[in-house]
Every structure is written in structure tokens, then in C-alpha cells.
Protein backbone atom coordinates (compact mmCIF):
# COMPACT_ATOMS: atom_id res chain seq x y z
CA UNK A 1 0.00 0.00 0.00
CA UNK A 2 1.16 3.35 -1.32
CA UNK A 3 2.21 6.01 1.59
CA UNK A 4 0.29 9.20 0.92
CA UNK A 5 0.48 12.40 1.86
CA UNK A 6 -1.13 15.61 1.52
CA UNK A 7 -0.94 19.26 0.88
CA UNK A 8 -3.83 21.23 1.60
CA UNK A 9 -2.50 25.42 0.48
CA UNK A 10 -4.88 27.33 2.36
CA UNK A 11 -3.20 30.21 2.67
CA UNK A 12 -5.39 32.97 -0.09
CA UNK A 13 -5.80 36.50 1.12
CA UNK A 14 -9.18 36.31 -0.17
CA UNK A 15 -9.72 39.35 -1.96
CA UNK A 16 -12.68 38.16 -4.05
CA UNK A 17 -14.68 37.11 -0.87
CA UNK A 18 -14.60 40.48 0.65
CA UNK A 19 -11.64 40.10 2.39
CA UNK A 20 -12.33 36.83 4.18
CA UNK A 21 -10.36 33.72 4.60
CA UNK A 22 -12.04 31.19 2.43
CA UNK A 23 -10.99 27.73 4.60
CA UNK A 24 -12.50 29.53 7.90
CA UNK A 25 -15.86 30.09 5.99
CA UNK A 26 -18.63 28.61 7.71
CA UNK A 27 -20.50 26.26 4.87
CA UNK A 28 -23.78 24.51 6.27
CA UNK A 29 -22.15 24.72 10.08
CA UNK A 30 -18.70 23.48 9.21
CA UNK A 31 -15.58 25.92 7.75
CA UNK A 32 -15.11 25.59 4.65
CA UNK A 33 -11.41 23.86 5.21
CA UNK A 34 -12.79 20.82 7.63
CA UNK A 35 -15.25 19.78 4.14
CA UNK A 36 -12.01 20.22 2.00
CA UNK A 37 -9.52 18.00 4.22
CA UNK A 38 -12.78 14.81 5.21
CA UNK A 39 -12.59 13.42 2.94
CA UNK A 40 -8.65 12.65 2.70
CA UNK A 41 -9.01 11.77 6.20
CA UNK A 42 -11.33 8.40 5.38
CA UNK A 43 -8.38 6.78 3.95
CA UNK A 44 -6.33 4.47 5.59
CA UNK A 45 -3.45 5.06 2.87
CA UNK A 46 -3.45 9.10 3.91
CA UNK A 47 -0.47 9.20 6.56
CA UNK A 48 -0.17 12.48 6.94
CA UNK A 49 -1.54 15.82 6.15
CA UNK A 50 -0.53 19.34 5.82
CA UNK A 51 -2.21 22.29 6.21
CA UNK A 52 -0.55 25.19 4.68
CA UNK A 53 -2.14 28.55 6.61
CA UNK A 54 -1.19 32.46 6.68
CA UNK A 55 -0.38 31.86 10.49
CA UNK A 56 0.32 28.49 12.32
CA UNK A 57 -1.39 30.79 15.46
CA UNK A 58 -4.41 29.79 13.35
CA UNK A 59 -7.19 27.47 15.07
CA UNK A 60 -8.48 24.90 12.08
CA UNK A 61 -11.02 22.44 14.25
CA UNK A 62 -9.37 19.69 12.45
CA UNK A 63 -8.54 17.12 15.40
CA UNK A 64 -6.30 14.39 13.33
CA UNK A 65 -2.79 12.97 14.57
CA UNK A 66 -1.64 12.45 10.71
CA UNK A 67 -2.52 16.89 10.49
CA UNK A 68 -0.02 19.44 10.55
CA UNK A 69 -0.18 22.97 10.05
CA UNK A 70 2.32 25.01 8.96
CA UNK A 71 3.26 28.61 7.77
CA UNK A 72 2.97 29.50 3.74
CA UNK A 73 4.85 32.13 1.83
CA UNK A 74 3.57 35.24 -0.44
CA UNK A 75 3.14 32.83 -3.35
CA UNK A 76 0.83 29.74 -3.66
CA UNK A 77 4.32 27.88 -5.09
CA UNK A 78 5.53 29.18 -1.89
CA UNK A 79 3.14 27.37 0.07
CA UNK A 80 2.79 23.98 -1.30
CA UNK A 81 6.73 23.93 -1.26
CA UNK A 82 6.72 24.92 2.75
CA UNK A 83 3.81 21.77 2.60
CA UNK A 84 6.15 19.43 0.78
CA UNK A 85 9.19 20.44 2.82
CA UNK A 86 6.98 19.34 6.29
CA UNK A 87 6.19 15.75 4.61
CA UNK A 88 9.67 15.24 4.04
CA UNK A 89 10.14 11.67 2.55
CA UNK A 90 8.11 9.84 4.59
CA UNK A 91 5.40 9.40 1.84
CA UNK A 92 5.19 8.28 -2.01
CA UNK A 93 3.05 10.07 -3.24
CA UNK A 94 1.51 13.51 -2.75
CA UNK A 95 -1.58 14.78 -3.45
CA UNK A 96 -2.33 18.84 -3.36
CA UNK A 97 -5.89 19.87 -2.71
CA UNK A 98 -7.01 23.68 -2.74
CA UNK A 99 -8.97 24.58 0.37
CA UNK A 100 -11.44 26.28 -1.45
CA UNK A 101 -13.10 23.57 -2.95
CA UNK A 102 -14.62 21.55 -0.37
CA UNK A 103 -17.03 19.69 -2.38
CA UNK A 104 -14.63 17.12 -4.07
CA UNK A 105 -15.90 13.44 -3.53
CA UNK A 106 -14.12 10.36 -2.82
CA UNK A 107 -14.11 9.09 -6.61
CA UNK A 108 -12.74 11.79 -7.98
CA UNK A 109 -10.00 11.49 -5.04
CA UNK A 110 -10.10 7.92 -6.09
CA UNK A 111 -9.47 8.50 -9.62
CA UNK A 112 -6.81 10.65 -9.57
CA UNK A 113 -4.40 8.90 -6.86
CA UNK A 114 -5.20 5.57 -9.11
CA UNK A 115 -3.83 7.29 -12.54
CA UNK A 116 -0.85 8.71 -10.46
CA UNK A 117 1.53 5.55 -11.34
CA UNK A 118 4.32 6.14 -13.54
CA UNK A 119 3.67 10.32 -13.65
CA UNK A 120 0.95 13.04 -12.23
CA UNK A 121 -2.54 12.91 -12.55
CA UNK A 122 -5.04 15.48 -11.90
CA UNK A 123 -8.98 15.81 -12.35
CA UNK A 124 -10.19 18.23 -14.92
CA UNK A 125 -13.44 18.82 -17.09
CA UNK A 126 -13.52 19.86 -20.50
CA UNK A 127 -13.78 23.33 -21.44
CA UNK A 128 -17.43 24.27 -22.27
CA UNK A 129 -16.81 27.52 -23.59
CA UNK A 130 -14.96 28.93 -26.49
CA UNK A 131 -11.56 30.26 -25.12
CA UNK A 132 -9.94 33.15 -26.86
CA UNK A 133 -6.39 33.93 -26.15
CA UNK A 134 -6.28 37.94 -26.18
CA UNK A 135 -3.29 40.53 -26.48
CA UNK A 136 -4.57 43.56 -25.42
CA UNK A 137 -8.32 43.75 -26.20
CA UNK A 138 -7.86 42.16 -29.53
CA UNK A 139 -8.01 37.97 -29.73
CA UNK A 140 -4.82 36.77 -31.31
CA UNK A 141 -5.49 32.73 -31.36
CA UNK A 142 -8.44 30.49 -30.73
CA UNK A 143 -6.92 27.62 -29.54
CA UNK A 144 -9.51 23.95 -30.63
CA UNK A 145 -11.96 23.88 -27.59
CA UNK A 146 -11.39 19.95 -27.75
CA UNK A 147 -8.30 20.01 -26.94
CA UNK A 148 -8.64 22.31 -23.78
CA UNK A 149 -9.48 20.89 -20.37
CA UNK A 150 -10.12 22.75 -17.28
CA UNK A 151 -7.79 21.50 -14.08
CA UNK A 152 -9.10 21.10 -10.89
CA UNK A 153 -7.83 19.47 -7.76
CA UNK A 154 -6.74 16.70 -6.11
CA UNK A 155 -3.35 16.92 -8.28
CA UNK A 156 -1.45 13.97 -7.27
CA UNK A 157 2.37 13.71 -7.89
CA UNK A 158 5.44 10.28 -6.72
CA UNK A 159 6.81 12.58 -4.73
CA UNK A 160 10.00 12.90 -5.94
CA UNK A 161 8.12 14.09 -9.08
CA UNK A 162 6.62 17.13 -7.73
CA UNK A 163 9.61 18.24 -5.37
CA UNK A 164 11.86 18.45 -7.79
CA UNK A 165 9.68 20.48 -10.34
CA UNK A 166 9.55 22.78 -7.74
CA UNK A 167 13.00 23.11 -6.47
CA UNK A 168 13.92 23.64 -9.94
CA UNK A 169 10.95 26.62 -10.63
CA UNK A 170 12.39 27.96 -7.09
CA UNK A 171 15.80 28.19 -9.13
CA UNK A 172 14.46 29.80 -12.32
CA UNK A 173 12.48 32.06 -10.29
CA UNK A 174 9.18 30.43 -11.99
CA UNK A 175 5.81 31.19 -9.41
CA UNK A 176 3.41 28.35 -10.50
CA UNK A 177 -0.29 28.46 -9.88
CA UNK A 178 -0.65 25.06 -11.16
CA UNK A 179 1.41 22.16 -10.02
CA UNK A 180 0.67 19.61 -12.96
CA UNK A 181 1.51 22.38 -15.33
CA UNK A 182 5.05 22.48 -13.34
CA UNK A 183 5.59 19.46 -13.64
CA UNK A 184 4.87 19.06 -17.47
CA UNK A 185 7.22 22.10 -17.78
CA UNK A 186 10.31 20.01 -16.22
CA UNK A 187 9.26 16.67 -18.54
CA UNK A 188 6.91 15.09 -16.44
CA UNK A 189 3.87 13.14 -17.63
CA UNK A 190 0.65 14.07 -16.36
CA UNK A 191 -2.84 12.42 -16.63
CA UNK A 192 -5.79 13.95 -16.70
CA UNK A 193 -8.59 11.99 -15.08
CA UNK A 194 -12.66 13.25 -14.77
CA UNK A 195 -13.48 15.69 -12.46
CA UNK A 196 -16.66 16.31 -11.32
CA UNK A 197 -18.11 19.75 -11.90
CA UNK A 198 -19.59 20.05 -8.02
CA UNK A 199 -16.10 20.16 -7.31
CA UNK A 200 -16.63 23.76 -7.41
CA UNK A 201 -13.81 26.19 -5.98
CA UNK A 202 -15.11 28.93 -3.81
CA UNK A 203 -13.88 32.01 -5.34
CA UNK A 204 -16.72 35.16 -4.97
CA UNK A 205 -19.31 35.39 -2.09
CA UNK A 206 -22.18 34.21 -4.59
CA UNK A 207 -20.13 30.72 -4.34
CA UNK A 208 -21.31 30.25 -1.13
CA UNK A 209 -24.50 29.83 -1.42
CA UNK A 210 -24.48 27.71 -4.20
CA UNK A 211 -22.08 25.08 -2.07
CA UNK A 212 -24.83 25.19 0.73
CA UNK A 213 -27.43 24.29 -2.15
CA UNK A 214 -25.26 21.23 -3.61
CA UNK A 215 -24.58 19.89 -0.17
CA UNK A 216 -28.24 20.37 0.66
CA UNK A 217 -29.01 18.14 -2.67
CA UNK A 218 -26.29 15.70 -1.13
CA UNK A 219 -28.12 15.55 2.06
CA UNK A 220 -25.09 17.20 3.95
């Protein structure tokens, strides 16, 4: 059995919500970070956990043995590297969740840690929408919508994968707001598995209550 571990960056200044911390949210009476990190903490394969925060002074309500929290940096690269740094080697693989979607189910976890063999794997959905690449105000390339998926998290990365993608964008002074695109940079191979599109990230204060609706619809 494969020793996981994971990286929960939680550490947004949360500009678009007004100013508020997105993982201390309260979402149908629990914060918003306690729905993101449950379910990583049903599996038995999950050895440890870290929770990269603003402040370690920070109270999270998550009571675990395998949790850690720990300080993050100005960047969100900065963070999941402080998170990688506190699981150390003790773990094969990694997986990096975003705090600010706390809707993501157990088969899409599933998924994505089972395509994670040889390479990375994340969960995505394919683009919808027509996506224009723009210079200025004036579109310079349509790129084939078919060919364009949109990533969400879990991300999961052998461990040695992801740490050395980004001790080497820490060298090249390369911020990363995607670690499967980091990867890919450095040669990697990444997966892309289905997401699930209530796997929603919390981004603007109308998010909220359309979490509290889906969770209502799951009967949580």
C-alpha cells in the first residue's frame, strides 16, 4: 500500500470574498477547510496531512494525529513547497488539494491517486466555452476547444516528481499556480482523469450559497 500524503494550500488573502479567509468560511455549520480535508481523512493510505495557513497561530477544528499545520509564503508555489518540505520523505506520493473547494468526492479522489503511477494525474473537465487567447483587447489565437481541459484538484504527484519540479521553478524564479503544469514544464507526464463539476472552488461570495445548495441536494 502506497504512503500518501497531503498538501492542503490554504493560505489565499481572499480578496474576491470580501476580504475573508475562504478555509474559515462557515458552509452549512462546518468551515469551509474541515469539508475540503474529510474526505482525505477516510483513507487508511493518507499518513499524513498538511495544512498550509497564513499563520500556524491559526485554530483549524481539524482534530487528526496524521494533520499538521504550517506557515505559507507570499506565493501559492511558496506554500505547497513549505507543505512538501513538512512531509519530508516519509510518503510516495503527494496529493495537493485547494482549500477552497470543499465539495470534491471520494471518486474523484479515487481516480486521480489511481492514474498517479508512472507520472501526475489530476482531475479536470472539459472546457465548455470557447476560449480566446487575447493581447490587449484584440483575440490573437483560438486555440480547438477539444483540446482544452479545465484542471481542478486533487493533483497527485510520486513525490520525488513534484519536489523536484519545484525546487527547480524555485531556481528559475518560476511562481506556478498550477502544479501539474510544473511538472509538465520540467518533462513530467501528467494524466488527466474526470473531475466532477460540483467540485466547485469557492472564489466570490455568490459561491457560497451555491455550495450550501449542492450539499443540501447531497443531504449534507
Amino acid at each position: 500500500m502506497r504512503r500518501i500524503g497531503v498538501v492542503i494550500p490554504a493560505g489565499g488573502s481572499g480578496l474576491r470574498m470580501g476580504g475573508q479567509l475562504k478555509p474559515f468560511l462557515l458552509l452549512a455549520g462546518k468551515s469551509v477547510l474541515e469539508r475540503a480535508v474529510a474526505p482525505f481523512l477516510e483513507r487508511t493510505d493518507v499518513v499524513a496531512i498538511v495544512i498550509v495557513l497564513p499563520t500556524t497561530e491559526t485554530s483549524t477544528a481539524v482534530a487528526d494525529p496524521r494533520v499538521r499545520i504550517v506557515a505559507g509564503g507570499r506565493e501559492r508555489s511558496d506554500s505547497v513547497r513549505a507543505g512538501l518540505d513538512a512531509l519530508g520523505d516519509s510518503v510516495d506520493l503527494v496529493v495537493i488539494h485547494d482549500a477552497a473547494r470543499p465539495l470534491v468526492s471520494r471518486e474523484v479522489i479515487d481516480r486521480v491517486i489511481a492514474a498517479a503511477v508512472d507520472g501526475g494525474a489530476i482531475a479536470a473537465l472539459p472546457a465548455s466555452d470557447t476560449i480566446h487567447e487575447v493581447d490587449a483587447d484584440a483575440i490573437v489565437r483560438t486555440p480547438d476547444r477539444a483540446r482544452l481541459w479545465q484542471a481542478q484538484t486533487p493533483q497527485a504527484f510520486p513525490r520525488e516528481l513534484i519536489t523536484n519540479a519545484h525546487l527547480r521553478a524555485l531556481e528559475d524564479d518560476i511562481p506556478a499556480t498550477d502544479d501539474a503544469a510544473l511538472v509538465v514544464r520540467y518533462g513530467g507526464t501528467v494524466r488527466v482523469v474526470p473531475g466532477d463539476p460540483v467540485n466547485l472552488k469557492l472564489t466570490r461570495p455568490e459561491d457560497l450559497p451555491a455550495a450550501e445548495a449542492l450539499l443540501r441536494a447531497r443531504g449534507q
